[in-house]
Protein backbone atom coordinates (compact mmCIF):
# COMPACT_ATOMS: atom_id res chain seq x y z
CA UNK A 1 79.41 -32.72 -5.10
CA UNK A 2 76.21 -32.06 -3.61
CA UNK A 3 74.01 -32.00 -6.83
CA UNK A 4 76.72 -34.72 -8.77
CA UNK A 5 74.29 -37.65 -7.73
CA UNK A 6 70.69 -39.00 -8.75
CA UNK A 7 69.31 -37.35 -6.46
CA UNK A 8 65.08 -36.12 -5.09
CA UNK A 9 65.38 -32.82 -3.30
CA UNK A 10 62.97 -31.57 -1.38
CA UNK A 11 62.98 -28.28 0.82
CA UNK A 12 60.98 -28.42 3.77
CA UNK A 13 61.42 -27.83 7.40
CA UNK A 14 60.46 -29.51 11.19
CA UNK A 15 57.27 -27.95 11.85
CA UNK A 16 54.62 -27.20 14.11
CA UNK A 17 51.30 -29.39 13.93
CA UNK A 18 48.48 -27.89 15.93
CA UNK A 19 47.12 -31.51 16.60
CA UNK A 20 50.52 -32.08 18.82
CA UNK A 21 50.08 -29.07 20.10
CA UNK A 22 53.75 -27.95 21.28
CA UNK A 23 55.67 -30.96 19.40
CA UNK A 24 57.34 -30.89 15.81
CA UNK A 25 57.11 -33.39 13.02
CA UNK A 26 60.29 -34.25 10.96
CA UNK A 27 59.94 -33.85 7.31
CA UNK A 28 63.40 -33.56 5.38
CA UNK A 29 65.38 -30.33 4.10
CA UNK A 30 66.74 -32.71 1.21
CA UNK A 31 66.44 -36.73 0.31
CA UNK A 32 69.03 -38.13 -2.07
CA UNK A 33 68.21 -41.72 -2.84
CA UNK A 34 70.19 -44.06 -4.76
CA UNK A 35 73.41 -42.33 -4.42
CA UNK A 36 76.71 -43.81 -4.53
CA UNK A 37 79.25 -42.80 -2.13
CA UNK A 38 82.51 -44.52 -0.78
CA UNK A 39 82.92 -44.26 3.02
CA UNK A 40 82.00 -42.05 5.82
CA UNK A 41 83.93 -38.34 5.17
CA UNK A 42 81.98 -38.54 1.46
CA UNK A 43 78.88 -39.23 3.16
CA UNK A 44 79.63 -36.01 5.40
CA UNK A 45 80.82 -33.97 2.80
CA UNK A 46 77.51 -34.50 0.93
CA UNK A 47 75.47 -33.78 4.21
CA UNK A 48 77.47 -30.56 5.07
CA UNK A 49 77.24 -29.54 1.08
CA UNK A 50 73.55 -29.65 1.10
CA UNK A 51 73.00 -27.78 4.67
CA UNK A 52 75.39 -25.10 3.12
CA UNK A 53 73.44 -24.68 0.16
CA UNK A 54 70.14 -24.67 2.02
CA UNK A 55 71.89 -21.81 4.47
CA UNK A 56 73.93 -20.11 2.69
CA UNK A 57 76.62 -20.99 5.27
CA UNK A 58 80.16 -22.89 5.36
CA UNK A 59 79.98 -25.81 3.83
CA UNK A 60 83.84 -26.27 5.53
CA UNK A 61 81.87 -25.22 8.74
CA UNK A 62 79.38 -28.31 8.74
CA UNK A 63 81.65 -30.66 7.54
CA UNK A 64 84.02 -29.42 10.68
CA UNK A 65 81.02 -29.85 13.26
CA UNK A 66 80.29 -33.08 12.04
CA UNK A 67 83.38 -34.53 12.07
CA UNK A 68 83.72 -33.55 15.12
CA UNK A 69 80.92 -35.25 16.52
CA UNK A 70 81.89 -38.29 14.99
CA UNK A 71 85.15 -38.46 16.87
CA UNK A 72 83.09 -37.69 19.98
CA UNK A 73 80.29 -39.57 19.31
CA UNK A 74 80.27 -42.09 16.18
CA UNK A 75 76.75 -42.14 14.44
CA UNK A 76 76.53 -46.08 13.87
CA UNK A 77 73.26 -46.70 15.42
CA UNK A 78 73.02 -50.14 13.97
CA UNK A 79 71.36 -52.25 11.33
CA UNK A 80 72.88 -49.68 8.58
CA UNK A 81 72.09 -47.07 9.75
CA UNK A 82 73.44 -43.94 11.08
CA UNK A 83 71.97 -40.81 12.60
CA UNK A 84 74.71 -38.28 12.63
CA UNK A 85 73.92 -34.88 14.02
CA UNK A 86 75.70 -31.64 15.31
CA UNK A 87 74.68 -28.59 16.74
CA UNK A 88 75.77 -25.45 15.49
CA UNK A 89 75.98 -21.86 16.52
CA UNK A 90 74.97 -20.53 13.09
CA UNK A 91 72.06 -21.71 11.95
CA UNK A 92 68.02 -20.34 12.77
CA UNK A 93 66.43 -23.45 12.50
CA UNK A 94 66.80 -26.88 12.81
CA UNK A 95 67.79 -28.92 9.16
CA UNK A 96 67.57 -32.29 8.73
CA UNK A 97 68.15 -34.55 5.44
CA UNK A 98 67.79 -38.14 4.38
CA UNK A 99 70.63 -40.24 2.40
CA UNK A 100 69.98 -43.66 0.87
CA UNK A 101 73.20 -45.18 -0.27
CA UNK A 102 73.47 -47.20 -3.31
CA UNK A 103 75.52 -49.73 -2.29
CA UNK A 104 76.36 -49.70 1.98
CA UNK A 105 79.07 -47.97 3.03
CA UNK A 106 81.75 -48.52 6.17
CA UNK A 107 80.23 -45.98 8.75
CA UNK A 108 81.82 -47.58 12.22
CA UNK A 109 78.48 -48.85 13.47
CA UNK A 110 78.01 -50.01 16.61
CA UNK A 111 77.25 -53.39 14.93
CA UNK A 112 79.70 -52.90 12.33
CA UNK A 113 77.34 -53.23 9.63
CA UNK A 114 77.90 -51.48 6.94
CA UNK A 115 75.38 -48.67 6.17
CA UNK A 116 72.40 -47.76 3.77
CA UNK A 117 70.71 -45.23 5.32
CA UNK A 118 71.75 -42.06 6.69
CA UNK A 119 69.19 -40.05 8.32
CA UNK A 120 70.69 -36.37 9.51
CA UNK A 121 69.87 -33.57 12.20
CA UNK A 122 71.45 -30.13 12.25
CA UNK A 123 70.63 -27.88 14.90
CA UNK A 124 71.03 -24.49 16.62
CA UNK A 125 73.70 -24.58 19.33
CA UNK A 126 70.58 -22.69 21.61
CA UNK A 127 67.86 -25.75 21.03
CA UNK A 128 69.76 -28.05 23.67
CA UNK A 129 66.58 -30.18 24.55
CA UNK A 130 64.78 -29.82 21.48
CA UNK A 131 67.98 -31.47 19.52
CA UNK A 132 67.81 -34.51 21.98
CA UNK A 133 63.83 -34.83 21.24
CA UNK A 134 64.29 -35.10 17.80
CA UNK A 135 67.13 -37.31 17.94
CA UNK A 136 65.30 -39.33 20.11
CA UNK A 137 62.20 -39.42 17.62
CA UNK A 138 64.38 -40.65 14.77
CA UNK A 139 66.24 -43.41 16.52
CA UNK A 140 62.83 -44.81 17.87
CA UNK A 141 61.50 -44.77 14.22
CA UNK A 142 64.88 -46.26 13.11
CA UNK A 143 65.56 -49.38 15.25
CA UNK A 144 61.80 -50.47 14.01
CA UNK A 145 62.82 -53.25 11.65
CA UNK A 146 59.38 -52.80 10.12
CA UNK A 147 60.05 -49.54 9.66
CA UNK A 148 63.83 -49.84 8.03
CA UNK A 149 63.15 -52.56 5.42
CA UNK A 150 59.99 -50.27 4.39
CA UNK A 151 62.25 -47.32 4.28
CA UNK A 152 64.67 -49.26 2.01
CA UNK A 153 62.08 -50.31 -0.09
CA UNK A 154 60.93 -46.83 -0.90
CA UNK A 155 62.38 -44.47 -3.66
CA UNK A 156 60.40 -41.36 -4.07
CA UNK A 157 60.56 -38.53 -2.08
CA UNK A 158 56.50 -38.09 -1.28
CA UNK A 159 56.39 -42.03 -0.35
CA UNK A 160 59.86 -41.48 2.09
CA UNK A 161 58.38 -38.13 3.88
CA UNK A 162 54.84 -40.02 4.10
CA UNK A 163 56.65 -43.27 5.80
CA UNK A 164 58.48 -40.69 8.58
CA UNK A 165 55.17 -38.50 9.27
CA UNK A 166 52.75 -41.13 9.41
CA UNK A 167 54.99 -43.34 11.92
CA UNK A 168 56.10 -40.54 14.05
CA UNK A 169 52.79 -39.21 14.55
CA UNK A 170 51.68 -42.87 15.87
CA UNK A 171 54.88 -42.22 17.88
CA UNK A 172 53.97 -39.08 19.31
CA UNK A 173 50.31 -39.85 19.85
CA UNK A 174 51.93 -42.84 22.25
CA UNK A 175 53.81 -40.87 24.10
């Protein structure tokens, strides 16, 4: 499924910066743009199938964690768009990946707007703190309606991972 759709893919990791000293920047594992998916488990099956083939790990294992998280803890965060995340035993490092959806897609948002983009964080089970900061990064970015209707805009993968560093690193220079 994972490599079914148009898709850009891109394999890169959160990193170290020296100018933030101790803080990462985000930069996506994969970006799939313009894909077409109907509903919420397709959307998680393509999230889990792309962390699996990055890892080498369960793609049934993913797909498990995150819909478990769901039930706990929908990802809807609004304005079409969902951050879903897990953390996992499993995995070394953190992932993260980037989805824009064809046409929105029924995600349970807190809004209940239908959503367009998915923007994803997979993390070790250990990073407990770390996972919250980067959360907390990416829904700060995301509920900038700036931001979003740039983000929309934008189709290839150097312009997408340019739009996320340059704005988080005005974010973190703020904080």
């Amino acid at each position: 499924m994972f490599f079914d759709h148009k898709c850009i893919c891109v394999v890169v990791k959160f990193c170290g910066d020296d100018m933030l000293s101790h803080r990462e920047k985000l930069r996506f594992d994969f970006v799939l743009t313009d894909i077409d998916l109907a509903g919420k488990k397709q959307v998680l099956e393509t999230l889990a199938a792309g962390f699996a083939k990055i890892t080498g790990k369960s793609e049934e294992h993913f797909l498990q964690a995150f819909m478990e998280q769901e039930v706990t803890s929908p990802s809807g965060i609004g304005n079409g768009i969902a951050l879903p995340h897990i953390q996992i035993d499993d995995i070394d490092q953190p992932l993260s990946a980037l989805l824009k959806l064809k046409k929105p897609t029924d995600f349970k948002g807190i809004d209940d707007m239908p959503v367009d983009i998915i923007c994803c964080v997979a993390s070790p089970k250990a990073d407990g703190p770390h996972h919250l900061r980067r959360l907390s990064r990416l829904s700060r970015l995301l509920r900038d309606t700036d931001f979003c209707d740039n983000l929309r805009e934008l189709e290839d993968e150097e312009d997408l991972q340019s739009l996320f560093l340059d704005s988080q690193t005005q974010i973190l220079m703020a904080a």
